[in-house]
C-alpha atoms as a PDB file:
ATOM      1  CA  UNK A   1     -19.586  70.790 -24.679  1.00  0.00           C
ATOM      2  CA  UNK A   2     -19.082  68.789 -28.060  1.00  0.00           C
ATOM      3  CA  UNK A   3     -22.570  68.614 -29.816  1.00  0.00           C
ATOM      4  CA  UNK A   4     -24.712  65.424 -29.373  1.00  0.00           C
ATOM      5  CA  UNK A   5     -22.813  64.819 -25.513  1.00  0.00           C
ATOM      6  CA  UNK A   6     -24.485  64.850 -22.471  1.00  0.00           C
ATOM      7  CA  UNK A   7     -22.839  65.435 -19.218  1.00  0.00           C
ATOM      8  CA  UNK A   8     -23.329  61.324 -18.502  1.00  0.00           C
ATOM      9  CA  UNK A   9     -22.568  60.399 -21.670  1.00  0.00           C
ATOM     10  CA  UNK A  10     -23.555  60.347 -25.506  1.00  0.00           C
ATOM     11  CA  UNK A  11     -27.000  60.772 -26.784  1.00  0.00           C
ATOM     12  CA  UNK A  12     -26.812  57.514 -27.702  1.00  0.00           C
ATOM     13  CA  UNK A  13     -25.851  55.108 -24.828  1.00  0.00           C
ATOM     14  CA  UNK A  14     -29.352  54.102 -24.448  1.00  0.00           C
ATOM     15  CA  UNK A  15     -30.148  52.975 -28.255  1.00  0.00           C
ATOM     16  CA  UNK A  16     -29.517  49.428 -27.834  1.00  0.00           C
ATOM     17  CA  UNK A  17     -30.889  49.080 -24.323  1.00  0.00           C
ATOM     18  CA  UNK A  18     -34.007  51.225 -26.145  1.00  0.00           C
ATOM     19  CA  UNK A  19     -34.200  48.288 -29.249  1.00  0.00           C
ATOM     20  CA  UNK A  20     -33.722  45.288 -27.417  1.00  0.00           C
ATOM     21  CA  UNK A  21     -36.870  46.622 -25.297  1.00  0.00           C
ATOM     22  CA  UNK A  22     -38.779  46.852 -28.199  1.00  0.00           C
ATOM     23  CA  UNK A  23     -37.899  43.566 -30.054  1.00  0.00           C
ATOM     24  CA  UNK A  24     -38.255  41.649 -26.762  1.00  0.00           C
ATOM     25  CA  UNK A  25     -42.027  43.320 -26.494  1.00  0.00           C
ATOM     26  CA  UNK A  26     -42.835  42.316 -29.688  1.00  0.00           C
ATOM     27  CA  UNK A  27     -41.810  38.643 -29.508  1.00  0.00           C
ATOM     28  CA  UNK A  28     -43.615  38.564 -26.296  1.00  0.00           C
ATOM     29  CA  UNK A  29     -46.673  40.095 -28.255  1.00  0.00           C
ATOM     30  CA  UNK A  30     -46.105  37.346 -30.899  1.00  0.00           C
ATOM     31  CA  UNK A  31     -45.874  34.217 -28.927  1.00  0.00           C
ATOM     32  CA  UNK A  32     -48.698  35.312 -27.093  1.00  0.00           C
ATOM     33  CA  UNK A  33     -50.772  35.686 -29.847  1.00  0.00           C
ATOM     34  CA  UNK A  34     -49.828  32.234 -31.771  1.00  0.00           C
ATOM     35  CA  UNK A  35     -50.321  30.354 -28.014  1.00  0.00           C
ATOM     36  CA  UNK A  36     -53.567  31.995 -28.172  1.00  0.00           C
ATOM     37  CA  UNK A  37     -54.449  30.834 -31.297  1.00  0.00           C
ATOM     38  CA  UNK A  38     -52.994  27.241 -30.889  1.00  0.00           C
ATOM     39  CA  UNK A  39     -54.854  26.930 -27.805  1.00  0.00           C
ATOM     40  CA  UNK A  40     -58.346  27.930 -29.359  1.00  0.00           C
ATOM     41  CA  UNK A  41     -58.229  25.517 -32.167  1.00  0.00           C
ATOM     42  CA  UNK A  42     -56.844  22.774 -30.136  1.00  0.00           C
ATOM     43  CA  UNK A  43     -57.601  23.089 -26.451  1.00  0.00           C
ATOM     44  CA  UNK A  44     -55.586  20.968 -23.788  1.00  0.00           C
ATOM     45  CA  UNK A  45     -58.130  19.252 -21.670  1.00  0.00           C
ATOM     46  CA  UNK A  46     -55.530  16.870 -19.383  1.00  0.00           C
ATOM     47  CA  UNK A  47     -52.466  16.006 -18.335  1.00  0.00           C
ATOM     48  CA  UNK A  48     -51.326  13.791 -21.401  1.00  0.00           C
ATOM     49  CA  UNK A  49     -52.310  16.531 -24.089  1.00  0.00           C
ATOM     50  CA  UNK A  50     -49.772  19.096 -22.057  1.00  0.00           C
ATOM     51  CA  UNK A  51     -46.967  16.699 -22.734  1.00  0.00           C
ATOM     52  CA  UNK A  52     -47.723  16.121 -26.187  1.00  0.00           C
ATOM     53  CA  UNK A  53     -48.002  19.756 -26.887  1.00  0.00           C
ATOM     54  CA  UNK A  54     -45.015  21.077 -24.334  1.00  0.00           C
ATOM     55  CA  UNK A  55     -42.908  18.259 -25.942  1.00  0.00           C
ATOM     56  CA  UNK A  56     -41.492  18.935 -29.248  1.00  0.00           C
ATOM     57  CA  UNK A  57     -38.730  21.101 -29.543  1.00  0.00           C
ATOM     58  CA  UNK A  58     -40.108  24.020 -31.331  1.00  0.00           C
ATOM     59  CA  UNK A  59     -42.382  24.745 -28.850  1.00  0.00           C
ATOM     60  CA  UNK A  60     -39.380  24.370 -25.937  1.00  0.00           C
ATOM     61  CA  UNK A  61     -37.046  26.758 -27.791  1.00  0.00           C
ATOM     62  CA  UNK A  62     -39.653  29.533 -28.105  1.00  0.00           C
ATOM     63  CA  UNK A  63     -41.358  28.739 -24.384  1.00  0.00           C
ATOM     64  CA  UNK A  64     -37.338  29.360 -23.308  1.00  0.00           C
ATOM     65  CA  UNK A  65     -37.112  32.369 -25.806  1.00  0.00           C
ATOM     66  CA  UNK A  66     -40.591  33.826 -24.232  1.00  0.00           C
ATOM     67  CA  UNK A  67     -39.223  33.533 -20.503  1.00  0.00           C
ATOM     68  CA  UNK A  68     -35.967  34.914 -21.493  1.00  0.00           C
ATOM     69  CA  UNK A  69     -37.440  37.777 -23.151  1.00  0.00           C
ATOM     70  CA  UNK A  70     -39.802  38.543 -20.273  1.00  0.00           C
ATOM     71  CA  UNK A  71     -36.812  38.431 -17.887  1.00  0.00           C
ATOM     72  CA  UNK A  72     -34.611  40.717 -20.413  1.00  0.00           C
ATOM     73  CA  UNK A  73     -37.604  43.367 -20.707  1.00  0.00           C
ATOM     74  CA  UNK A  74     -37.990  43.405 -16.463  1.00  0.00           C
ATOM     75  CA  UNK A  75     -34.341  43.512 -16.214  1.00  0.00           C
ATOM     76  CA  UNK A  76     -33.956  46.974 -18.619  1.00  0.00           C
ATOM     77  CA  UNK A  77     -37.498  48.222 -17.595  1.00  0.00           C
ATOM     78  CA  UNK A  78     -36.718  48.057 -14.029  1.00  0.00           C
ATOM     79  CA  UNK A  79     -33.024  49.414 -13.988  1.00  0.00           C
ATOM     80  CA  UNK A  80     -34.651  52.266 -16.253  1.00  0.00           C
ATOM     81  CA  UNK A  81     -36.837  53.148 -13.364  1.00  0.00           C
ATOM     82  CA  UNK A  82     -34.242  52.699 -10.782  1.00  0.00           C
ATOM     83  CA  UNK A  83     -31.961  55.076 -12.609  1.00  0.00           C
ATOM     84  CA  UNK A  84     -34.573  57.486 -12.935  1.00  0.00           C
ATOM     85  CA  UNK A  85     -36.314  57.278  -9.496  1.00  0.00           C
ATOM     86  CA  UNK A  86     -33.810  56.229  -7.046  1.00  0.00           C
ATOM     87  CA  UNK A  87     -32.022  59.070  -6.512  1.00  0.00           C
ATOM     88  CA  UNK A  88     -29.071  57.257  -3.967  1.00  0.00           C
ATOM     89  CA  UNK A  89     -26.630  54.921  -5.403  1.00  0.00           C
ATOM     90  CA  UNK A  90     -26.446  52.911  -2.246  1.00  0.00           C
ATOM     91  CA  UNK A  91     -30.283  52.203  -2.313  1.00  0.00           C
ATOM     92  CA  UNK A  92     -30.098  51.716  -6.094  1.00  0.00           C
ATOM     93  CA  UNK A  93     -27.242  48.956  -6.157  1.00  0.00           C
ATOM     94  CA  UNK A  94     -29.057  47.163  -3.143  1.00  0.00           C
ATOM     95  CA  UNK A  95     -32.545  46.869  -5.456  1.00  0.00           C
ATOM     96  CA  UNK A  96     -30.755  46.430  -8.765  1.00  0.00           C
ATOM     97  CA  UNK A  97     -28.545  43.732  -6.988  1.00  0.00           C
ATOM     98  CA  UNK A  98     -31.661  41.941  -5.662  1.00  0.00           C
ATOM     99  CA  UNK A  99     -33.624  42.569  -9.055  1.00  0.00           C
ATOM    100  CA  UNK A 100     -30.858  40.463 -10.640  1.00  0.00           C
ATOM    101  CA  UNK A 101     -30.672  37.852  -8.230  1.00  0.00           C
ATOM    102  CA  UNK A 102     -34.282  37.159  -8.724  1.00  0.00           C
ATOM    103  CA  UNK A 103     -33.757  37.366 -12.527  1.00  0.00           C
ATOM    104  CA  UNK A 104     -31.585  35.238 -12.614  1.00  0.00           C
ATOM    105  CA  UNK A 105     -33.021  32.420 -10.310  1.00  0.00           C
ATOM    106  CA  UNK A 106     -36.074  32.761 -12.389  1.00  0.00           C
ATOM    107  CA  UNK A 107     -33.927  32.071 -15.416  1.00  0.00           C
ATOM    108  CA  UNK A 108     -32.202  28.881 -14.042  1.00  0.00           C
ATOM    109  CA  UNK A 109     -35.808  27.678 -12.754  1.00  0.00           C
ATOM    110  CA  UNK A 110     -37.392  28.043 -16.297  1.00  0.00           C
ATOM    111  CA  UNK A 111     -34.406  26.521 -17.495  1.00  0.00           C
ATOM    112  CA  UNK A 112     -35.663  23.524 -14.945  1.00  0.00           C
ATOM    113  CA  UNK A 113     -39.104  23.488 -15.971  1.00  0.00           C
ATOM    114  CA  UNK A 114     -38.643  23.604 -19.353  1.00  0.00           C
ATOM    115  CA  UNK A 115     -35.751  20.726 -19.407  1.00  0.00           C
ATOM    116  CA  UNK A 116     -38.066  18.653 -17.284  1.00  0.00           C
ATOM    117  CA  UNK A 117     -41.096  18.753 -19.607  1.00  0.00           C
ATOM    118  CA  UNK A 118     -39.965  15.282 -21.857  1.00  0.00           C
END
């Protein structure tokens, strides 16, 4: 066996999987913090102040960039613990089928919500 090769593949075919976990925890770390802090200096008390906050673009690209990120750490998080814990590939392909079919309805319903917001 050549060095550095596992018997399912190279020691490496997780890296990117492994990074884009990380970066998409940290920029769900981030935008949690900075809604925090936005929200403690300038509370929303009704209706009206929702729209005016929800409304400018900035705020709709990273709201979008937050769900997507959510959905993209579930989505490797999830299959991770399939792979490791669901030993039968029938069982496996049933919940990883139905874990992307909810993904991905959650995805085109945030892309709703956050559309609709103007």
């Amino acid at each position: 066996m050549a060095l550095g090769v596992s018997e399912r593949g190279s020691s490496r075919s997780g890296l990117g999987e492994w990074v884009v976990q990380r970066l998409t925890a940290v920029y769900i770390l981030i935008y949690i913090i900075v809604a925090l802090v936005v929200l403690s200096f300038s509370p929303v008390t009704n209706h009206a102040g929702w729209l005016s906050l929800s409304s400018g673009l900035i705020f709709q690209i990273s709201t979008l960039m937050f769900i997507f990120s959510i959905l993209a750490h579930a989505w490797l998080g999830l299959k991770s613990v399939f792979l490791d814990y669901v030993h039968s590939w029938r069982v496996r392909f049933v919940l990883q089928t139905l874990l992307a079919t909810l993904l991905l309805g959650s995805a085109v319903w945030a892309l709703l919500v956050v559309g609709t917001w103007r």
